[in-house]
C-alpha atoms as a PDB file:
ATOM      1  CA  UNK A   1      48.217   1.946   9.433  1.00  0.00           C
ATOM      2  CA  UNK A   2      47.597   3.565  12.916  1.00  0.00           C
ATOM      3  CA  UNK A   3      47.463   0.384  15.502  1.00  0.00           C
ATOM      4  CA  UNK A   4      43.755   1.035  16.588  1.00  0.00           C
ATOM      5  CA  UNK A   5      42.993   0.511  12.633  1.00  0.00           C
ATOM      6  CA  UNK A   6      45.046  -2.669  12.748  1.00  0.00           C
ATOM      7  CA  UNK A   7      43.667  -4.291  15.680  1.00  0.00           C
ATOM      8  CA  UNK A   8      40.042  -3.396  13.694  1.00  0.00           C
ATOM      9  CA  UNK A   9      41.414  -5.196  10.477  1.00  0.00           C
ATOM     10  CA  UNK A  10      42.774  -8.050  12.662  1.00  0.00           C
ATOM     11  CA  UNK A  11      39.512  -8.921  14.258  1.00  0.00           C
ATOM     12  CA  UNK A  12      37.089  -8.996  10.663  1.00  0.00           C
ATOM     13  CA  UNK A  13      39.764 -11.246   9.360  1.00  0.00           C
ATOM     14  CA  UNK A  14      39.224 -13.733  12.140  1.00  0.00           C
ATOM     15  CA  UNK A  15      37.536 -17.400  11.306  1.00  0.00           C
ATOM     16  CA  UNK A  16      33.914 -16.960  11.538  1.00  0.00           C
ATOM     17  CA  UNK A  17      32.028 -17.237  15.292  1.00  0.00           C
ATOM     18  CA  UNK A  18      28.695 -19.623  15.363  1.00  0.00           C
ATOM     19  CA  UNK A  19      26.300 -17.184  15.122  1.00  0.00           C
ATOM     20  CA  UNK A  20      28.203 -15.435  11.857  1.00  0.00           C
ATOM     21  CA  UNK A  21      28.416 -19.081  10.257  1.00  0.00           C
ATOM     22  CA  UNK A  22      24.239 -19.561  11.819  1.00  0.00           C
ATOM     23  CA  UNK A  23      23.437 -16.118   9.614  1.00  0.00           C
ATOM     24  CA  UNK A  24      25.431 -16.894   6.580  1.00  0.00           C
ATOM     25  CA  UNK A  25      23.343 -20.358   6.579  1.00  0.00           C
ATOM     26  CA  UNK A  26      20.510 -18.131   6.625  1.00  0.00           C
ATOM     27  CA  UNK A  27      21.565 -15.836   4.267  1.00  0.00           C
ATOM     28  CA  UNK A  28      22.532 -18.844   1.594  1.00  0.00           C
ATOM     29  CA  UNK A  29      19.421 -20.769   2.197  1.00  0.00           C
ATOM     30  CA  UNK A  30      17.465 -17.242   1.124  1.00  0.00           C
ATOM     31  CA  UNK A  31      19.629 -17.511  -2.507  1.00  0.00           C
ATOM     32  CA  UNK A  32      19.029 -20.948  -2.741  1.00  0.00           C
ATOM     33  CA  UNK A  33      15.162 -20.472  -2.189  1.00  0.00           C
ATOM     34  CA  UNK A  34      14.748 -18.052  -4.890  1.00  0.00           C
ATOM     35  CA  UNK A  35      16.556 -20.475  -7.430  1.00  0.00           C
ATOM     36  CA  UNK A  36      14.246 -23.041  -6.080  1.00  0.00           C
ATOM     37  CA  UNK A  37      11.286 -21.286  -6.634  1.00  0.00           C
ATOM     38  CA  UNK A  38      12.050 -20.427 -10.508  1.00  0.00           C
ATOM     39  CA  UNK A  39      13.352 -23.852 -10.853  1.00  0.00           C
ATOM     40  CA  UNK A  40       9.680 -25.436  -9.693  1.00  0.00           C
ATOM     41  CA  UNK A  41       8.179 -23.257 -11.681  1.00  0.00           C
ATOM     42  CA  UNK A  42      10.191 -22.832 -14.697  1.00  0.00           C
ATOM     43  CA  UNK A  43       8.381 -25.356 -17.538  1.00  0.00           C
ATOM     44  CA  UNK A  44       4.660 -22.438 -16.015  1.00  0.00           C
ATOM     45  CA  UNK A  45       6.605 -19.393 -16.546  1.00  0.00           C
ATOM     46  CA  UNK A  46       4.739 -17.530 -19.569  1.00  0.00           C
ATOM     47  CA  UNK A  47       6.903 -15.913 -22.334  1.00  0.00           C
ATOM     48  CA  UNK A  48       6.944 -12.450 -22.054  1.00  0.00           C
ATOM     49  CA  UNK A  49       6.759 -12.648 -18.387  1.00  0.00           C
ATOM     50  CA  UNK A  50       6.043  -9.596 -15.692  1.00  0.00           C
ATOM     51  CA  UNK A  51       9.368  -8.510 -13.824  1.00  0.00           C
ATOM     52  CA  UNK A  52       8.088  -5.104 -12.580  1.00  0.00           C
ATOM     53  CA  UNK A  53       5.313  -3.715 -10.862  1.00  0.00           C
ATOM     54  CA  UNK A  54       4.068  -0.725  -9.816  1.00  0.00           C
ATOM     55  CA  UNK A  55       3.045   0.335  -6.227  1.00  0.00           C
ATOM     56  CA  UNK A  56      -0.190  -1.233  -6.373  1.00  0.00           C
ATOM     57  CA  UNK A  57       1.781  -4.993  -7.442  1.00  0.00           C
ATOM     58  CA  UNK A  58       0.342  -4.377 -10.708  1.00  0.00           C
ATOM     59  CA  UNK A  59       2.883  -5.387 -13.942  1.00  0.00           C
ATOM     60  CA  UNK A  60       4.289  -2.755 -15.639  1.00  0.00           C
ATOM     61  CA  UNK A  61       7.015  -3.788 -17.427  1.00  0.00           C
ATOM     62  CA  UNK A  62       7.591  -7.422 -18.926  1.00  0.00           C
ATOM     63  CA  UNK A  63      10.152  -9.934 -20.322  1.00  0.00           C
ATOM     64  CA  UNK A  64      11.671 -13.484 -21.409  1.00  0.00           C
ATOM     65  CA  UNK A  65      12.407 -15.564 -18.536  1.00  0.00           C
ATOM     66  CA  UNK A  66      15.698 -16.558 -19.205  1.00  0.00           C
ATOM     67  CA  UNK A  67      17.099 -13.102 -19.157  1.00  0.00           C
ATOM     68  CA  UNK A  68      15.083 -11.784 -16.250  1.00  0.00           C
ATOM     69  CA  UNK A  69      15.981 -14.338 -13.880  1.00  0.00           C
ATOM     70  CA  UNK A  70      19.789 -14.238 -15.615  1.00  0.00           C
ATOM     71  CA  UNK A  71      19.708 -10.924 -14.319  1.00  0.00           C
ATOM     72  CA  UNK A  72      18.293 -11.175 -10.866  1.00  0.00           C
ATOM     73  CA  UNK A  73      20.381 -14.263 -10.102  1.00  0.00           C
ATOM     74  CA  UNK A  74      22.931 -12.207 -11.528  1.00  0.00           C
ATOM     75  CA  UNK A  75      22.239  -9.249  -8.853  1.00  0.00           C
ATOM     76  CA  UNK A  76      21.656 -11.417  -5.989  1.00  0.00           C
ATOM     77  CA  UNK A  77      25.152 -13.421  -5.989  1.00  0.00           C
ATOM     78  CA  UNK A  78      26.486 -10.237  -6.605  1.00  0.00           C
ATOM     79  CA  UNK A  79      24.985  -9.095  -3.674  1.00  0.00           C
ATOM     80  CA  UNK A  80      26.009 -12.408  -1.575  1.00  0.00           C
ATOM     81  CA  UNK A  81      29.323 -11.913  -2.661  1.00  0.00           C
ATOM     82  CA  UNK A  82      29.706  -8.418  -2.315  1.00  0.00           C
ATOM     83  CA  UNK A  83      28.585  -8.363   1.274  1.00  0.00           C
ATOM     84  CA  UNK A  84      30.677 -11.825   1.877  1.00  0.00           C
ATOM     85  CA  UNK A  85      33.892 -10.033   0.506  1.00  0.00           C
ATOM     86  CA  UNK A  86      32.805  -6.319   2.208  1.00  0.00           C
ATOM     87  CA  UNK A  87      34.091  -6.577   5.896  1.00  0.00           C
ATOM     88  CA  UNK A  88      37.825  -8.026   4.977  1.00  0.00           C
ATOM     89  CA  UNK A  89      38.156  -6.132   2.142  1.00  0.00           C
ATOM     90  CA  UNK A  90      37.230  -2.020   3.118  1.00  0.00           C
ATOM     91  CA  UNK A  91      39.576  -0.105   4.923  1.00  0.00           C
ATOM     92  CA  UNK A  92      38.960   0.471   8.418  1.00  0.00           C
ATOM     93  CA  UNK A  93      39.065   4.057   8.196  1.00  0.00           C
ATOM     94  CA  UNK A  94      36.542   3.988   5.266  1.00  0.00           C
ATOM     95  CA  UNK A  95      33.749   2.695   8.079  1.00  0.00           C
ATOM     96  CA  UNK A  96      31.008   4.807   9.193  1.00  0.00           C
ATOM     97  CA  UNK A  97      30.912   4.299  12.628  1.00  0.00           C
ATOM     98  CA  UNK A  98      30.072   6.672  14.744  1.00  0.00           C
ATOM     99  CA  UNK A  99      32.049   6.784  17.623  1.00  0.00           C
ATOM    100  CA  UNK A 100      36.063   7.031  17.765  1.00  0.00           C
ATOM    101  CA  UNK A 101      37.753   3.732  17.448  1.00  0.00           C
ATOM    102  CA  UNK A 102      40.403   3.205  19.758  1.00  0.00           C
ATOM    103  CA  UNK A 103      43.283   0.263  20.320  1.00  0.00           C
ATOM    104  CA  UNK A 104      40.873  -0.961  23.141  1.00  0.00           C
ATOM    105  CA  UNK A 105      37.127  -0.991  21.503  1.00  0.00           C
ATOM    106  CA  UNK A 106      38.781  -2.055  18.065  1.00  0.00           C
ATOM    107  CA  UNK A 107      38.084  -5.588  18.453  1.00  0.00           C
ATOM    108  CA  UNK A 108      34.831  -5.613  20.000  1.00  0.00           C
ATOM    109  CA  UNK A 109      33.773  -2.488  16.840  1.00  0.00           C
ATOM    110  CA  UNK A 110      34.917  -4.695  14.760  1.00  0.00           C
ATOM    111  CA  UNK A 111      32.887  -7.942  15.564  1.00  0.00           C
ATOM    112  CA  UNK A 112      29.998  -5.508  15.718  1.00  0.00           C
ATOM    113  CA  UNK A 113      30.370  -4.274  12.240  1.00  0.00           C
ATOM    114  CA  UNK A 114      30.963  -8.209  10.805  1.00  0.00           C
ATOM    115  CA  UNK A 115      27.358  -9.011  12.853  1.00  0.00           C
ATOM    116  CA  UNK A 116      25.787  -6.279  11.051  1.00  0.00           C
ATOM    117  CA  UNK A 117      27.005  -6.934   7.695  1.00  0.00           C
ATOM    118  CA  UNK A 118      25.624 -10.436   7.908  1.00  0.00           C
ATOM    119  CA  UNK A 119      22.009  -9.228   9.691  1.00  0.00           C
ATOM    120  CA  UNK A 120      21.960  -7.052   6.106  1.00  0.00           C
ATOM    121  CA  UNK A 121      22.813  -9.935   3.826  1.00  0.00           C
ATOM    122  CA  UNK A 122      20.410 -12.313   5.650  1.00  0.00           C
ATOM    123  CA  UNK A 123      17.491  -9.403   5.043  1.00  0.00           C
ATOM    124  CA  UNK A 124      18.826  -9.045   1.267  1.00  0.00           C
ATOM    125  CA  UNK A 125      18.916 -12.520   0.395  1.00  0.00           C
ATOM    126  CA  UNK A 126      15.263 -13.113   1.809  1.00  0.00           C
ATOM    127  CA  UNK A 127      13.671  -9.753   0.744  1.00  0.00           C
ATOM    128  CA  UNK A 128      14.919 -11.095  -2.888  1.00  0.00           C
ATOM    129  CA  UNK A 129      13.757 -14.744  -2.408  1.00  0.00           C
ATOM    130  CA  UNK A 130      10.279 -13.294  -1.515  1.00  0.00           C
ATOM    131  CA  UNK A 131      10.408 -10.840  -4.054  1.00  0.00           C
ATOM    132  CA  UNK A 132      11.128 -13.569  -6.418  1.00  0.00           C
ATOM    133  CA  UNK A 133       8.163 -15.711  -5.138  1.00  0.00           C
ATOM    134  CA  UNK A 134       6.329 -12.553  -6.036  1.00  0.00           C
ATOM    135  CA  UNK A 135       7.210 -12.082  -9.683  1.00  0.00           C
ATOM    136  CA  UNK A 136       6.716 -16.145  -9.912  1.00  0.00           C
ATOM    137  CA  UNK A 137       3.226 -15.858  -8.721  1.00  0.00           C
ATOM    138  CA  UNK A 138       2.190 -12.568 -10.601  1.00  0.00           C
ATOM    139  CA  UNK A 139       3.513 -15.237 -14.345  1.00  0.00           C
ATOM    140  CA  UNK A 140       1.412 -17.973 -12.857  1.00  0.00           C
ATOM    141  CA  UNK A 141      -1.706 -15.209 -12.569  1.00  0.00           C
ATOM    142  CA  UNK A 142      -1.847 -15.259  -8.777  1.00  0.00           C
ATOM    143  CA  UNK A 143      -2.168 -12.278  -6.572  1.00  0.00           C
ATOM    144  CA  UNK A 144       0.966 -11.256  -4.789  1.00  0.00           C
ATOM    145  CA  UNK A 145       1.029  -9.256  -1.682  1.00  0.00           C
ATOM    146  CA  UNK A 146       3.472  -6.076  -2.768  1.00  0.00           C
ATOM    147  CA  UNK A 147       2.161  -2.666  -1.913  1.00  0.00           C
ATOM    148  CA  UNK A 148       1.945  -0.328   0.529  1.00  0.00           C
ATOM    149  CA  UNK A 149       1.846  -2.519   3.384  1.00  0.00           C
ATOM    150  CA  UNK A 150       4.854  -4.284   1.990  1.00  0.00           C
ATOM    151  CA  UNK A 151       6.677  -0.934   1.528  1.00  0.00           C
ATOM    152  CA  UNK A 152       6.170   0.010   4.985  1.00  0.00           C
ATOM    153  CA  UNK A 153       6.800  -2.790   6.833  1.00  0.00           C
ATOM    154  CA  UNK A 154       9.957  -3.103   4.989  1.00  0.00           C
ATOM    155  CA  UNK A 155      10.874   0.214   5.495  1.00  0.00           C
ATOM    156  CA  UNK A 156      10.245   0.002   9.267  1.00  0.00           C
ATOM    157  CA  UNK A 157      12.285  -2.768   9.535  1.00  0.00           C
ATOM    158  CA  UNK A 158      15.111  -1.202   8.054  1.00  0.00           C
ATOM    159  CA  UNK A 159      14.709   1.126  10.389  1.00  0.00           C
ATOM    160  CA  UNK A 160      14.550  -0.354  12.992  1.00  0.00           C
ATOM    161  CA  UNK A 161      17.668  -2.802  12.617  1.00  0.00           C
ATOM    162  CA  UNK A 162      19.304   0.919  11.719  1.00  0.00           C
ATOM    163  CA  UNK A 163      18.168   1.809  15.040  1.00  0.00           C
ATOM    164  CA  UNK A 164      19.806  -0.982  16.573  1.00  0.00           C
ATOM    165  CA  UNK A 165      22.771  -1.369  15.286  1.00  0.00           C
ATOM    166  CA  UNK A 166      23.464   2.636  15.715  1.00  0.00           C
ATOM    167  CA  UNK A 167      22.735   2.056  19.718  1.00  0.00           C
ATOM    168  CA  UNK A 168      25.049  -0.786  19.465  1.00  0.00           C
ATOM    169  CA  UNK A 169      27.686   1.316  17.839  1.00  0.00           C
ATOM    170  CA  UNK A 170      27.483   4.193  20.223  1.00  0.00           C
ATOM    171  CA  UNK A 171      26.887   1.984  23.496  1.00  0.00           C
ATOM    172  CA  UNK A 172      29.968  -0.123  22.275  1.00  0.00           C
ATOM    173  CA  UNK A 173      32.029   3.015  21.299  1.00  0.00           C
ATOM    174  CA  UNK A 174      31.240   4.494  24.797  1.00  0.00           C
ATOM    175  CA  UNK A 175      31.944   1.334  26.586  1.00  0.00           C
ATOM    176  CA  UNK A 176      35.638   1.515  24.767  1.00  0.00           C
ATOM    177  CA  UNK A 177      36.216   5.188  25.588  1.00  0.00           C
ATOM    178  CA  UNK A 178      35.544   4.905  29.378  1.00  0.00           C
ATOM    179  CA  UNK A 179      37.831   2.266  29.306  1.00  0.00           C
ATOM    180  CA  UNK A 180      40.614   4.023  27.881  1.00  0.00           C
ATOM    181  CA  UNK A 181      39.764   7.814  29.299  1.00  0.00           C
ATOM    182  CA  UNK A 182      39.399   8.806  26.354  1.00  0.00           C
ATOM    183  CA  UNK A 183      36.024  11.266  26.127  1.00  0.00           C
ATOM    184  CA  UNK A 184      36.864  12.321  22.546  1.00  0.00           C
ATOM    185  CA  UNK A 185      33.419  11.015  20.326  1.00  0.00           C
END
């Protein structure tokens, strides 16, 4: 493994900073809000039971409890886990980022990329506890506020924290190159 790749794997195996232990906090109180939310609720939930709904938050497709949330507990921690395990476990090389890694910005791309992973956990874990509050209230007969408004203010904000993080990347990367002479992008 070159040595700027190995100084990148060094630093996402390091322990966890505050603010990486503050998000997965976040993140885990998001899973654990969408179990407690079916789990309130679990004696109302009507057999079948809307899981899907079209852009309007209107059902269209329905289905026993126990095997819908099975499933999307199922998902979730998969999800959790997935992004827990991602950052150790990818090669360096096998990261989009979009400015060279070199021996000196290594470290600091690295922390970057282990921030970001945990900023998209902590947005999948809540988007999923809200979307589970959702589906809960739809059973229970109550409006739910999915649409187009929910659609684009979620797609904005992923945006936008794509936005961010790629000016991170490239400010970071630039940072690192000046550094080092290097003018290569």
């Amino acid at each position: 493994m070159e040595p700027r790749f190995r100084r990148f794997q060094e630093e996402l195996a390091r322990p966890l900073t505050r603010w990486e232990v503050g998000l997965e906090v976040v993140a885990l109180a998001g899973l654990v809000a969408t179990m407690a939310v079916v789990a309130v609720h679990w004696k109302d939930l009507p057999n079948p039971m809307p899981f899907h709904f079209d852009r309007q938050g209107r059902p269209d497709a329905y289905g026993s409890p126990g095997i819908v949330w099975f499933f999307y507990f199922l998902v979730q921690i998969a999800i959790y886990g997935g992004l827990t395990a991602l950052p150790s476990r990818v090669r360096p090389d096998a990261w989009t980022i979009r400015v060279r890694v070199t021996e000196e910005n290594a470290p600091r791309m690295a922390r970057v990329t282990r921030f970001t992973v945990r900023i998209i956990k902590v947005y999948c874990m809540w988007a999923m506890a809200f979307l589970a509050w959702s589906i809960v209230g739809a059973a229970l007969g109550r409006p739910i506020p999915v649409g187009d408004e929910l659609a684009i203010a979620t797609a904005a904000l992923v945006i936008l924290l794509t936005f961010v993080d790629s000016i991170d990347h490239w400010i970071t990367g630039r940072r690192g190159q000046r550094q080092c002479g290097d003018t290569a992008g």
